[in-house]
C-alpha atoms as a PDB file:
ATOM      1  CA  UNK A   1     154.712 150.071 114.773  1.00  0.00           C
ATOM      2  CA  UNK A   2     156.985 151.687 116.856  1.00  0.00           C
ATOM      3  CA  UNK A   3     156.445 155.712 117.352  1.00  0.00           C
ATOM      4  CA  UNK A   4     159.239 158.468 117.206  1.00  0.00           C
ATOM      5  CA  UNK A   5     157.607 160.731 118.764  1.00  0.00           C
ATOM      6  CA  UNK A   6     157.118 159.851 122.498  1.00  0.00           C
ATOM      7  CA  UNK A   7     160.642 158.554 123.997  1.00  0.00           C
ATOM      8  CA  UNK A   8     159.782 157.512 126.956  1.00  0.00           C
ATOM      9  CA  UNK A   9     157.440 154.888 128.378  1.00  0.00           C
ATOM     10  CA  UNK A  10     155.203 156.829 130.647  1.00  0.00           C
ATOM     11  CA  UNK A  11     154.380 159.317 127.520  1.00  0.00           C
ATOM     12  CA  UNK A  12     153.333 156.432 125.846  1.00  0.00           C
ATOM     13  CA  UNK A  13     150.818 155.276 128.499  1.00  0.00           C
ATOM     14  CA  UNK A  14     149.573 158.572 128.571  1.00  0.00           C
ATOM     15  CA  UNK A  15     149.242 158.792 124.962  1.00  0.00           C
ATOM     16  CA  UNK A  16     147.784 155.243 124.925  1.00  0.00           C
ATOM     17  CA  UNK A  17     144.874 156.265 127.559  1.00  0.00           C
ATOM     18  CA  UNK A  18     144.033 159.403 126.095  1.00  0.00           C
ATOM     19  CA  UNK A  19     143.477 157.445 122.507  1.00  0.00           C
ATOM     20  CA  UNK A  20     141.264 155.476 124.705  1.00  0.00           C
ATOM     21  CA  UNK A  21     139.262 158.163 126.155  1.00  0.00           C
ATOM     22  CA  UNK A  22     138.786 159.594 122.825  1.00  0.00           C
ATOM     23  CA  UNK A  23     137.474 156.411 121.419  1.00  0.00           C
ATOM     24  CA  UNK A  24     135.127 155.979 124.410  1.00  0.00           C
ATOM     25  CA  UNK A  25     134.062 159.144 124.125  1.00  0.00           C
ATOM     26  CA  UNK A  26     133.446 159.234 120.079  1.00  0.00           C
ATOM     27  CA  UNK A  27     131.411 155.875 121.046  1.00  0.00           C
ATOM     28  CA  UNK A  28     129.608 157.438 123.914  1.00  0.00           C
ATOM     29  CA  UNK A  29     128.866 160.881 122.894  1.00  0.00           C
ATOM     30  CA  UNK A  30     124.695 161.536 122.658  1.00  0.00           C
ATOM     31  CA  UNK A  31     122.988 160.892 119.110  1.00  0.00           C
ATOM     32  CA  UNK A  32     121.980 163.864 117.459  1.00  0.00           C
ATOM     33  CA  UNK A  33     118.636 164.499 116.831  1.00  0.00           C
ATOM     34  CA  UNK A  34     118.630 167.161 115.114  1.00  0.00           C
ATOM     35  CA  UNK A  35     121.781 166.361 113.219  1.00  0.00           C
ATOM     36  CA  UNK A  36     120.756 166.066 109.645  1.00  0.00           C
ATOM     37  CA  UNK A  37     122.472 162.922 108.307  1.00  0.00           C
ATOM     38  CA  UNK A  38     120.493 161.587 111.718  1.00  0.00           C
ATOM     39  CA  UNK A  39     117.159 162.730 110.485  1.00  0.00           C
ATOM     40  CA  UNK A  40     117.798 161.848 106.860  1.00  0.00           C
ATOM     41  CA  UNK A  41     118.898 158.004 108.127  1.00  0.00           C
ATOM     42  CA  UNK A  42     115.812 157.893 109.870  1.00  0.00           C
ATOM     43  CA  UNK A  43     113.289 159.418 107.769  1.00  0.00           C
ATOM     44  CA  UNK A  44     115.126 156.816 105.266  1.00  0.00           C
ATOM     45  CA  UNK A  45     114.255 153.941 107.644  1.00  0.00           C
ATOM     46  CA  UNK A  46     110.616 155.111 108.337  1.00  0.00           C
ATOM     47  CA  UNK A  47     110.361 155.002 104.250  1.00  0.00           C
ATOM     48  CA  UNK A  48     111.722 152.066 104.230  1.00  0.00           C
ATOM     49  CA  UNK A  49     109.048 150.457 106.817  1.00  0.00           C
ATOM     50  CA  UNK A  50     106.083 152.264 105.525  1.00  0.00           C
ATOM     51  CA  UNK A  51     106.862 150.486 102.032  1.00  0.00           C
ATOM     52  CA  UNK A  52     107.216 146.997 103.240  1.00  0.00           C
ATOM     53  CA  UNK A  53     104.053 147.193 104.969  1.00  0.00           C
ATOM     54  CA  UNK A  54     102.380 148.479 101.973  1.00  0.00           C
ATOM     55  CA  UNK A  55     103.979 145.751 100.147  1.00  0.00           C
ATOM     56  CA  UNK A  56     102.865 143.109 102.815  1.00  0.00           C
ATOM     57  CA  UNK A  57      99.502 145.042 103.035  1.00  0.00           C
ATOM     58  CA  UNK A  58      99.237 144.558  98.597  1.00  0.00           C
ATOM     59  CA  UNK A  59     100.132 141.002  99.447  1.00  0.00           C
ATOM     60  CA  UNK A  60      98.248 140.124 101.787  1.00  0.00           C
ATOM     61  CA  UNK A  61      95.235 141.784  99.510  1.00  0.00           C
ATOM     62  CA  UNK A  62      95.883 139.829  96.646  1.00  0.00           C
ATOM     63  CA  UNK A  63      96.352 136.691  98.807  1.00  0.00           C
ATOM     64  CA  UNK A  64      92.477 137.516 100.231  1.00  0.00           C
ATOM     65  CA  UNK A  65      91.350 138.178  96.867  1.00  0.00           C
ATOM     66  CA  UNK A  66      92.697 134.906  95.038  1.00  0.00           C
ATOM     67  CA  UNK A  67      91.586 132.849  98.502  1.00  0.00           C
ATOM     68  CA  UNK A  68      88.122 134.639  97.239  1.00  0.00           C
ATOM     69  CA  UNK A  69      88.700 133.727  93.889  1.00  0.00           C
ATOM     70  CA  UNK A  70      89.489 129.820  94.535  1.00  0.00           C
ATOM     71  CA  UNK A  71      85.877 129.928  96.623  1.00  0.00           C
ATOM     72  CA  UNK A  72      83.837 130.892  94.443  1.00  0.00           C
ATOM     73  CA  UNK A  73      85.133 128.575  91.871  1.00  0.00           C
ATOM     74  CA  UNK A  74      84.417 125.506  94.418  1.00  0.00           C
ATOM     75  CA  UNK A  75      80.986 127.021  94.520  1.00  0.00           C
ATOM     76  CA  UNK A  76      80.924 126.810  91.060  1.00  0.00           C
ATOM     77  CA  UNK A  77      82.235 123.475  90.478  1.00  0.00           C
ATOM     78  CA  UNK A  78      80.099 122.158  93.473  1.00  0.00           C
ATOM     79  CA  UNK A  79      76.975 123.393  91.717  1.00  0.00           C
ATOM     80  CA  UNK A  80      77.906 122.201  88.619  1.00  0.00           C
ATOM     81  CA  UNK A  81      78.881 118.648  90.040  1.00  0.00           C
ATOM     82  CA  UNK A  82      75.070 118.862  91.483  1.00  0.00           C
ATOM     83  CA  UNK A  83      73.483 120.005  88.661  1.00  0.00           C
ATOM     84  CA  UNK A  84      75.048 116.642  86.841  1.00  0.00           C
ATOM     85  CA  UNK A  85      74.435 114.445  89.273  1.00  0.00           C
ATOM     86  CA  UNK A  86      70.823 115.672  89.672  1.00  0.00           C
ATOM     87  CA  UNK A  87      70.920 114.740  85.649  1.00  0.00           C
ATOM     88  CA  UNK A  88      72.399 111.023  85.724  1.00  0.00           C
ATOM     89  CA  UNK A  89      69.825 110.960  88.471  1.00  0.00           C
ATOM     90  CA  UNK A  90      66.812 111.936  86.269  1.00  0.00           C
ATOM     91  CA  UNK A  91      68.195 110.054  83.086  1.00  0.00           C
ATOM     92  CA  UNK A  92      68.631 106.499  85.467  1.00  0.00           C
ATOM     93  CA  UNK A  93      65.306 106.967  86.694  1.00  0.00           C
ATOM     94  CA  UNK A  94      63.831 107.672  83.075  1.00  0.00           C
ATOM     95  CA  UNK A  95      66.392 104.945  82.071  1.00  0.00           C
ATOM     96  CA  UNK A  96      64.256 102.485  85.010  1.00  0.00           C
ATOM     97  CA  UNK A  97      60.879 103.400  84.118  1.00  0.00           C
ATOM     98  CA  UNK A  98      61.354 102.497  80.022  1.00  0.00           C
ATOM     99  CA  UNK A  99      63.218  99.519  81.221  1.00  0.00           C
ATOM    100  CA  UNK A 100      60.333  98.252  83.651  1.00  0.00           C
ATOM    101  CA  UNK A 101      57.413  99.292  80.730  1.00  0.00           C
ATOM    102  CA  UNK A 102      59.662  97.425  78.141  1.00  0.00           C
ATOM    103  CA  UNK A 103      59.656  94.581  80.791  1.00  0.00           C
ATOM    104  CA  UNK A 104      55.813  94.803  81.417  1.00  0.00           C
ATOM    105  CA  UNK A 105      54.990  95.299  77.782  1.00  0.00           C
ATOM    106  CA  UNK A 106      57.598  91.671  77.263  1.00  0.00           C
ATOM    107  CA  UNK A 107      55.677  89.857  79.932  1.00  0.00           C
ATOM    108  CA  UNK A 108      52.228  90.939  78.461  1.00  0.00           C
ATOM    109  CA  UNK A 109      53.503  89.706  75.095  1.00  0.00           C
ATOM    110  CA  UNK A 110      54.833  86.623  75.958  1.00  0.00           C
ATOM    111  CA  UNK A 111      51.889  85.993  78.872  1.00  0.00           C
ATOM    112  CA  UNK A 112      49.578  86.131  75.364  1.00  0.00           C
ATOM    113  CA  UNK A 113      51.675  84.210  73.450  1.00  0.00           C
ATOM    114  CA  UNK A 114      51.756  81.727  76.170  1.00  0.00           C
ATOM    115  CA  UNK A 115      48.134  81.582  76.068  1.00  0.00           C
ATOM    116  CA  UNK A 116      47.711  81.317  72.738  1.00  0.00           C
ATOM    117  CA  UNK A 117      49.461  78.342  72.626  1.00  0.00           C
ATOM    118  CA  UNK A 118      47.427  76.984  75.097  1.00  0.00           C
ATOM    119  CA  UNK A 119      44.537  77.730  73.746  1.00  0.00           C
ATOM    120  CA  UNK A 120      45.877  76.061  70.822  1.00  0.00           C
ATOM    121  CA  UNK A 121      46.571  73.143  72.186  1.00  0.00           C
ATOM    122  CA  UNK A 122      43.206  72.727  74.115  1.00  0.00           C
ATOM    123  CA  UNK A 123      41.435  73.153  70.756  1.00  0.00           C
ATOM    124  CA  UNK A 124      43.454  70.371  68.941  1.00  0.00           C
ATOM    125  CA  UNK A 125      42.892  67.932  71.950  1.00  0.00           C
ATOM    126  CA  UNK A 126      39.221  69.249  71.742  1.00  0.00           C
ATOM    127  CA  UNK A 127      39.374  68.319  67.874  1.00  0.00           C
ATOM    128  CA  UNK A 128      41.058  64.804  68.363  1.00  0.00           C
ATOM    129  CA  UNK A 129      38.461  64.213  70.741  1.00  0.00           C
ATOM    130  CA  UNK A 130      35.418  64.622  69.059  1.00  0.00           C
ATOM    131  CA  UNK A 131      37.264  63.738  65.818  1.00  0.00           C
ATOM    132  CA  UNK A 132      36.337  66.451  63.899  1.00  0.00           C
END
């Protein structure tokens, strides 16, 4: 874009530099604090900040909390898992003991059986013997 205004080439230049120095300058002049759109941007940023950490501190809470939560259902579970297997336990055991009885009360029955029959047997021969 070609300008009208400045004929020659040195007013250009000039013109050129001074845009220059106004931009560096616009770039370089000092922040200011106590300008207001300054303090509302950065009392807008500090809101910003203190909300995510709340939000981060909330999560972090309910994180804690369910991680609480999860334990003391183990706990649960773990004592329940006892409490059954302290059961089976009891009920094999129980389950042993009728089973040896019933084994003890088989062997007594067939041990007299047994002996019956031989008694049986020794009081035919004693029969046949003395022909009675």
């Amino acid at each position: 874009m070609r300008s009208h205004s400045v004929p020659n080439l040195e007013d250009r230049l000039s013109q050129a530099t001074e845009a220059k120095k106004a931009m560096l300058a616009k770039f370089k002049k000092p922040l200011g604090l106590d300008d207001p759109a300054t303090i509302a941007k950065r009392l807008q940023r500090e809101a910003v900040v203190a909300a995510r950490a709340q939000r981060a501190a909330e999560r972090e809470a309910k994180r804690q909390q369910h991680e609480q939560e999860l334990a003391r259902q183990a706990v649960i579970a773990a004592e329940t898992i006892a409490e059954v297997q302290r059961a089976a336990a009891e009920q094999a055991a129980r389950e042993a003991a009728e089973q040896a009885e019933r084994e003890a009360v088989l062997k007594a029955e067939q041990k007299a059986a047994r002996d019956a029959r031989y008694a049986a047997r020794k009081a035919a021969k004693k029969h046949r013997r003395r022909g009675y």
